[in-house]
Protein backbone atom coordinates (compact mmCIF):
# COMPACT_ATOMS: atom_id res chain seq x y z
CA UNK A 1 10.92 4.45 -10.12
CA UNK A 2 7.83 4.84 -7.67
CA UNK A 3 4.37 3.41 -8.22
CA UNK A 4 1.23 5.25 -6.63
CA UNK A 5 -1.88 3.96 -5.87
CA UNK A 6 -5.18 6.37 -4.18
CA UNK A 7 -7.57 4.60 -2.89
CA UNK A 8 -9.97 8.22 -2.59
CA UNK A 9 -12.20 6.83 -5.70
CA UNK A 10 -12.46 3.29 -3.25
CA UNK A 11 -12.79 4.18 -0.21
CA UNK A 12 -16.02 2.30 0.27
CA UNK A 13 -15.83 -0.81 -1.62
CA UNK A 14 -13.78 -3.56 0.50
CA UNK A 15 -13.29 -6.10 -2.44
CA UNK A 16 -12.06 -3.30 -4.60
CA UNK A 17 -9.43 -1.96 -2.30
CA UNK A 18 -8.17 -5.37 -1.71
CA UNK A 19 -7.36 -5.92 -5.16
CA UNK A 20 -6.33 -2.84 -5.98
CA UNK A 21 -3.48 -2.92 -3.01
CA UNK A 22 -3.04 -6.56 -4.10
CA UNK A 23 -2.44 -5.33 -8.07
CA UNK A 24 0.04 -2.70 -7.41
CA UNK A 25 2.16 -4.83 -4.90
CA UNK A 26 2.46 -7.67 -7.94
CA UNK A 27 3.35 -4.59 -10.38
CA UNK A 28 6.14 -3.82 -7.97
CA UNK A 29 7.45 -6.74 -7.87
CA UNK A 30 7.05 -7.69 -11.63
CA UNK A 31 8.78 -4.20 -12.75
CA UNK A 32 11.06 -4.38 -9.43
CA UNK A 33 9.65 -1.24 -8.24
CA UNK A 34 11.61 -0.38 -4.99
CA UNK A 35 8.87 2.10 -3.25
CA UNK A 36 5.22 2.38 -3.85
CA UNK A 37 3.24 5.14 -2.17
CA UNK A 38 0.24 3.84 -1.29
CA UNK A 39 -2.53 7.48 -0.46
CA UNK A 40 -5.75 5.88 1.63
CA UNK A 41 -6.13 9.71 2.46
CA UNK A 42 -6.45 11.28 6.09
CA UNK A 43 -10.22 10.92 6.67
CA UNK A 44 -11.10 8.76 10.14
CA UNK A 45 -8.35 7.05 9.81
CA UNK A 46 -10.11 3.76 8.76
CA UNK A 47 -8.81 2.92 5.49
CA UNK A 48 -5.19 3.67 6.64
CA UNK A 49 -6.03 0.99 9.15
CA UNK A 50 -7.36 -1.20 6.60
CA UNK A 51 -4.59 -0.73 4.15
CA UNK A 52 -1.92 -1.86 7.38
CA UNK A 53 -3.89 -4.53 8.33
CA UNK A 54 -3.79 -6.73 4.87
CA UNK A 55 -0.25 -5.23 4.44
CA UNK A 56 0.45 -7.10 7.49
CA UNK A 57 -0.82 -10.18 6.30
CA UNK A 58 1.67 -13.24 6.40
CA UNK A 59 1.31 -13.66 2.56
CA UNK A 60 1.96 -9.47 1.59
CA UNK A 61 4.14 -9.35 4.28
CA UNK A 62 6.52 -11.85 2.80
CA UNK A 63 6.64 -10.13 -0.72
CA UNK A 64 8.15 -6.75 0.58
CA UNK A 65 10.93 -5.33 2.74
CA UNK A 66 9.71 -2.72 5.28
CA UNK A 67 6.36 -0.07 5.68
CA UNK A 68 7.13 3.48 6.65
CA UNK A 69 4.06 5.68 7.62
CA UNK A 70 4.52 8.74 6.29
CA UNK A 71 5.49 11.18 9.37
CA UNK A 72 4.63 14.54 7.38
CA UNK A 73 1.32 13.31 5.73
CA UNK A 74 -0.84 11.26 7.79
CA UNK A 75 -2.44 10.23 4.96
CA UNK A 76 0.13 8.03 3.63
CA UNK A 77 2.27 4.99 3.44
CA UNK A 78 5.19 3.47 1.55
CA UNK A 79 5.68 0.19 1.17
CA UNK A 80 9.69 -0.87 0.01
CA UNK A 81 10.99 -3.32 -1.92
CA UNK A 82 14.35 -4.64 -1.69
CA UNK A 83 15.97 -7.30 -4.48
CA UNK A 84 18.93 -9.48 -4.99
């Protein structure tokens, strides 16, 4: 099972994409989702930025295994889980 999340309809609203990233990594890890695809979009490049920097975050960073930038589609990222 894969969640998705696009942030296209958020682009512009900080708060919004915050929570939205923060929602789908606690769905993940509620329904032990092992990959979510996370679409900021190609653009400028600036959401994709945003959307590594709070992934990088000491907090987010503990609650998943690895990131993998998508090298086919710039415009996204998956983000794995691992369980025991």
């Amino acid at each position: 099972m894969k969640l998705k999340l696009d942030l296209h309809d958020i682009y512009n609203r900080g708060g919004d994409i915050d929570r939205a990233l923060r929602a789908v990594i606690d769905e993940a890890i509620e329904k032990k989702v092992r990959l979510v695809e996370i679409i900021p979009g190609k653009g400028g490049g600036q959401l994709k930025k945003r959307v590594l920097r709070f992934l990088d975050q000491k907090e987010i960073k503990d609650l998943y295994d690895r990131v993998e930038k998508d090298s086919h589609n710039y415009g996204r990222v998956f983000v794995h889980f691992r369980y025991k």
